[in-house]
C-alpha atoms as a PDB file:
ATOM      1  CA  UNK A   1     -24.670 -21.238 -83.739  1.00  0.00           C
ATOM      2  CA  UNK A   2     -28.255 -22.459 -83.087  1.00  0.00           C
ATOM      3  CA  UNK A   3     -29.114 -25.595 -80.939  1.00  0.00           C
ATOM      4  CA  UNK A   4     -31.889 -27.124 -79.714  1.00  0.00           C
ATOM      5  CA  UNK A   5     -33.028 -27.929 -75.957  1.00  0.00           C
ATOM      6  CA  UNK A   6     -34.097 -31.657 -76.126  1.00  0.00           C
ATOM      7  CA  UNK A   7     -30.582 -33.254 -76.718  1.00  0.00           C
ATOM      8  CA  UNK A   8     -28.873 -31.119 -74.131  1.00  0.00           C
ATOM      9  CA  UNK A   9     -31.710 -31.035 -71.152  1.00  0.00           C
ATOM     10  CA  UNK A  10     -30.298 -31.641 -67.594  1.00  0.00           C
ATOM     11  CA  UNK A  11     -33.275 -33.378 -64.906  1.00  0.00           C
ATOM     12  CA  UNK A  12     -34.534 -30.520 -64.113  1.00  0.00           C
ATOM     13  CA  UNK A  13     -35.893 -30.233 -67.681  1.00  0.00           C
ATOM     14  CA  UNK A  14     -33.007 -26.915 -68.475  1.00  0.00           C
ATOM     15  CA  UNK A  15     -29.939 -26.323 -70.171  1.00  0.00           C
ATOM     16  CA  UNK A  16     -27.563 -28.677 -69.192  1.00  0.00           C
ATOM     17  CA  UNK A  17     -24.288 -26.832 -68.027  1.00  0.00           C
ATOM     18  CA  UNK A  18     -21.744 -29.355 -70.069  1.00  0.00           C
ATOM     19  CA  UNK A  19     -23.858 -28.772 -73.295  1.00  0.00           C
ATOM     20  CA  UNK A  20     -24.096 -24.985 -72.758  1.00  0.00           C
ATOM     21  CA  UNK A  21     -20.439 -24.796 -72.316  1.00  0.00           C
ATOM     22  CA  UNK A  22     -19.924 -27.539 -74.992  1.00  0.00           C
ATOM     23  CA  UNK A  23     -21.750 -25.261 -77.584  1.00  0.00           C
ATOM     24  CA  UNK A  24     -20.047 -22.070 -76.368  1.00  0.00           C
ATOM     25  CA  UNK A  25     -16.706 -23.937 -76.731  1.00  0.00           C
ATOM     26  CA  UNK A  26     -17.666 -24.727 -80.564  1.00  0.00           C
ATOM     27  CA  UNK A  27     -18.416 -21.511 -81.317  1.00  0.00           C
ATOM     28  CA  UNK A  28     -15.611 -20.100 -80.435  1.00  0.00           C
ATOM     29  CA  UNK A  29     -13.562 -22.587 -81.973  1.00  0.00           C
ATOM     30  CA  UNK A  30     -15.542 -22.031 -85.285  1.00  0.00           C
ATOM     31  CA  UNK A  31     -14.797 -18.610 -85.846  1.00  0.00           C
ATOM     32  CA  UNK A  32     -11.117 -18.389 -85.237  1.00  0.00           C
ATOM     33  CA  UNK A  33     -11.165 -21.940 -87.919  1.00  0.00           C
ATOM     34  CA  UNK A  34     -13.233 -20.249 -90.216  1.00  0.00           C
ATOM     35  CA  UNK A  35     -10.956 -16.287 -89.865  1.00  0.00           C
ATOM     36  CA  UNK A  36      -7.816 -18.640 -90.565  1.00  0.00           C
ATOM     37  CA  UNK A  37      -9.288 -20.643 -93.244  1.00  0.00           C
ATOM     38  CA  UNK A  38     -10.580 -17.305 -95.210  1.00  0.00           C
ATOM     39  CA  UNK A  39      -6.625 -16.722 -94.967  1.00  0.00           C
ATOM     40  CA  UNK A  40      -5.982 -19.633 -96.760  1.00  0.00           C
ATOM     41  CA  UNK A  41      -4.797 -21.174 -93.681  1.00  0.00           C
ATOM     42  CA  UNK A  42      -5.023 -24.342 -92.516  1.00  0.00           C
ATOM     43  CA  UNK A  43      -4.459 -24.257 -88.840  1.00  0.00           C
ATOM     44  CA  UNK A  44      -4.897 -26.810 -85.511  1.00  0.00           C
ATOM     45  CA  UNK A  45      -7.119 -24.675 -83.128  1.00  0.00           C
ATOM     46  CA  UNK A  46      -7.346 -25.724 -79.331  1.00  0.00           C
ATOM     47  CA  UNK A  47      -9.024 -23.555 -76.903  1.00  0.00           C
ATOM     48  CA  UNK A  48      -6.187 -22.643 -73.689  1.00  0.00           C
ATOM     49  CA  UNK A  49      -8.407 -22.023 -70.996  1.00  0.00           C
ATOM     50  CA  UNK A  50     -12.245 -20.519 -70.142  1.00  0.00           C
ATOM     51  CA  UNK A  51     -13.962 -19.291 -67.751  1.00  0.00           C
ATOM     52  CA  UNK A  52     -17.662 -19.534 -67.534  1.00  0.00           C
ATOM     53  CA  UNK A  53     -20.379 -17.627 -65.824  1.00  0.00           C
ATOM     54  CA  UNK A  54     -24.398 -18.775 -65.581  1.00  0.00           C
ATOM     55  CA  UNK A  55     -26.923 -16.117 -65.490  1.00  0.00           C
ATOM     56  CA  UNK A  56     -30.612 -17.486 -66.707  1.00  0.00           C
ATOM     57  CA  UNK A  57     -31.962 -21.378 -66.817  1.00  0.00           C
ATOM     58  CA  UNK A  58     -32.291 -22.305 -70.161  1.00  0.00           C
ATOM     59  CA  UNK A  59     -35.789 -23.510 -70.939  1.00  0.00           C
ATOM     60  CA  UNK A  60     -35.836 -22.921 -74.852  1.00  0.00           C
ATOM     61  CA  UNK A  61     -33.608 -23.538 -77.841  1.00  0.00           C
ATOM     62  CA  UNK A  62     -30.564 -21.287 -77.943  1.00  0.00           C
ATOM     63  CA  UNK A  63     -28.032 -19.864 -79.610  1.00  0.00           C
ATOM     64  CA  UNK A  64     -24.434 -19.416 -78.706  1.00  0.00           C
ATOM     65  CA  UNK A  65     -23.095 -15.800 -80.320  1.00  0.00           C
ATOM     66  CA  UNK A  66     -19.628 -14.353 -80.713  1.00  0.00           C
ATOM     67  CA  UNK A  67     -17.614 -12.321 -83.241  1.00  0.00           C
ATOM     68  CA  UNK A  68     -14.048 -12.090 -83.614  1.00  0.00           C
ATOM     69  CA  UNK A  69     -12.558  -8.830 -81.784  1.00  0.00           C
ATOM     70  CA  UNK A  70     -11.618  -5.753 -82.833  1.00  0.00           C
ATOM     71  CA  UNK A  71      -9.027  -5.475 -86.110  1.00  0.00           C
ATOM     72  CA  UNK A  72      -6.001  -4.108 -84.634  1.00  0.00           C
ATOM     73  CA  UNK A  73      -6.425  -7.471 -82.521  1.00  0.00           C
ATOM     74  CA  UNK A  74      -7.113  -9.728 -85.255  1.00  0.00           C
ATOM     75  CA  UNK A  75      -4.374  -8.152 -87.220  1.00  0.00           C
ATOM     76  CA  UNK A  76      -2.003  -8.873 -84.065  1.00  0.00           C
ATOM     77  CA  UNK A  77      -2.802 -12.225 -84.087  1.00  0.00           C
ATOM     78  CA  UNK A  78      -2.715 -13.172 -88.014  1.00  0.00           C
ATOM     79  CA  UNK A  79       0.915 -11.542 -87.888  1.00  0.00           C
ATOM     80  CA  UNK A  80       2.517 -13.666 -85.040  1.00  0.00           C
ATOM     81  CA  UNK A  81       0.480 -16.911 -87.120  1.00  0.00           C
ATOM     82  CA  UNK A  82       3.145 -15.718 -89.846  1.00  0.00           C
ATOM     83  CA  UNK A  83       5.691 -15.074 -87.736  1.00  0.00           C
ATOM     84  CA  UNK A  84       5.886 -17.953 -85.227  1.00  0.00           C
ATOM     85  CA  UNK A  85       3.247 -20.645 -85.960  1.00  0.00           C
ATOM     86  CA  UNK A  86       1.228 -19.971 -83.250  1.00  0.00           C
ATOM     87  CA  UNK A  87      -1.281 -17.797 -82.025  1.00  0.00           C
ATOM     88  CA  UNK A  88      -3.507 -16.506 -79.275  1.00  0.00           C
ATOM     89  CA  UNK A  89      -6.765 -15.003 -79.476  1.00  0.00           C
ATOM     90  CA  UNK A  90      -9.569 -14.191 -76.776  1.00  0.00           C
ATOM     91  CA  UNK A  91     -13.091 -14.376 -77.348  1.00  0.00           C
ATOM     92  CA  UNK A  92     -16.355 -14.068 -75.568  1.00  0.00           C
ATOM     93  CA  UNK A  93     -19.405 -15.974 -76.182  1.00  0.00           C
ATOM     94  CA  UNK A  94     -22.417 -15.579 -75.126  1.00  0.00           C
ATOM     95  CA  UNK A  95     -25.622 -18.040 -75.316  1.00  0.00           C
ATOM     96  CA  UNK A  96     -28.830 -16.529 -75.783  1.00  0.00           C
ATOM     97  CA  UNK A  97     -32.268 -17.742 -75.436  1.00  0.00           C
ATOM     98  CA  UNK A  98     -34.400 -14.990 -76.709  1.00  0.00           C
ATOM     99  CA  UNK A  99     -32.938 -11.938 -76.457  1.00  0.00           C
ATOM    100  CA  UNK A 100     -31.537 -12.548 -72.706  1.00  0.00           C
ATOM    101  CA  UNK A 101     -27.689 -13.559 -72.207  1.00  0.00           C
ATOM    102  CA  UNK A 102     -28.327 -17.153 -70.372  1.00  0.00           C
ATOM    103  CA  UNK A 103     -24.753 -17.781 -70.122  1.00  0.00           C
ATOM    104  CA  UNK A 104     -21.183 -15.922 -70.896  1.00  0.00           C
ATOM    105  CA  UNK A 105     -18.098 -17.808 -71.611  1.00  0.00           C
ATOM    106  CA  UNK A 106     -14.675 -16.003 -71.819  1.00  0.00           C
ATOM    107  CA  UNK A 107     -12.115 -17.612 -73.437  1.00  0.00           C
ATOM    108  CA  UNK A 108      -8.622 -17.521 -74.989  1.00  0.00           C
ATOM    109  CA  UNK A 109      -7.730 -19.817 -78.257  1.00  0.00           C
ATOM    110  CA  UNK A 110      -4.751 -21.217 -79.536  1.00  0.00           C
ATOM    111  CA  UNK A 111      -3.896 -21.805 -83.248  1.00  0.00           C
ATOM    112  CA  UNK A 112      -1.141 -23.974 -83.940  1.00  0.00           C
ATOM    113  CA  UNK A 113       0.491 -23.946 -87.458  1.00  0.00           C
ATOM    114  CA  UNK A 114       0.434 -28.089 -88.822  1.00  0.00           C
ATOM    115  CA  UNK A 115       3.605 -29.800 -89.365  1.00  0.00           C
ATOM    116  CA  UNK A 116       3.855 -31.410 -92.159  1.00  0.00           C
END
C-alpha cells in the first residue's frame, strides 16, 4: 500500500507517527478483508491490539508491506471463521521508504462473522 509524504508530514517535515501507524493499520486490515472476501466471505474485521516500533525518519513517500502468514496458519484461522464466527490472525507490517524498514508494526486482527 503506497502513500505519499505531503498529507502525512509531522513539523519536522517527516513521517508523522499517527499516519505511519494509520497506514500500517490499513494494511493490515486490507489483507485479512481481501483473504476473507476471496472466500466468499463477508466478514467485520477490527484490529485487537499492536504494537509499534520506529526505526528510520521518513523523509520520502512510502509504502506499508505485509503478507498473510504461513498456510497452516491461515488454514487455522479460516477453520475456526467456520466454526465459531470469529477469528484471530497476527500480522506484521512493515513501512518502507526505499528499500529500508522505517517502521514495524506487529499486530493481531479480529474477524467477526455479521449478524444478520
Amino acid at each position: 500500500m503506497k502513500a505519499s509524504l505531503a498529507p502525512n508530514v509531522n513539523d519536522k517535515g517527516t513521517g508523522f507517527g499517527g499516519s505511519l501507524a494509520t497506514v500500517a493499520t490499513l494494511c493490515g486490515w486490507s489483507i485479512v478483508t481481501l483473504y476473507l472476501k476471496s472466500q466468499g466471505r463477508d466478514d467485520d474485521v477490527v484490529i485487537r491490539d499492536s504494537h509499534i516500533e520506529y526505526f528510520l525518519p521518513i523523509t520520502a513517500d512510502f509504502t506499508a508491506i505485509t503478507s498473510l502468514p504461513d498456510e497452516g496458519a491461515v488454514s487455522l484461522f479460516y477453520r475456526k471463521m467456520l466454526e465459531k464466527g470469529r477469528a484471530r490472525m497476527d500480522l506484521i507490517i512493515d513501512i518502507k521508504q526505499d528499500d529500508k524498514i522505517a517502521m514495524r508494526l506487529t499486530g493481531s486482527y479480529v474477524a467477526l462473522e455479521k449478524r444478520r
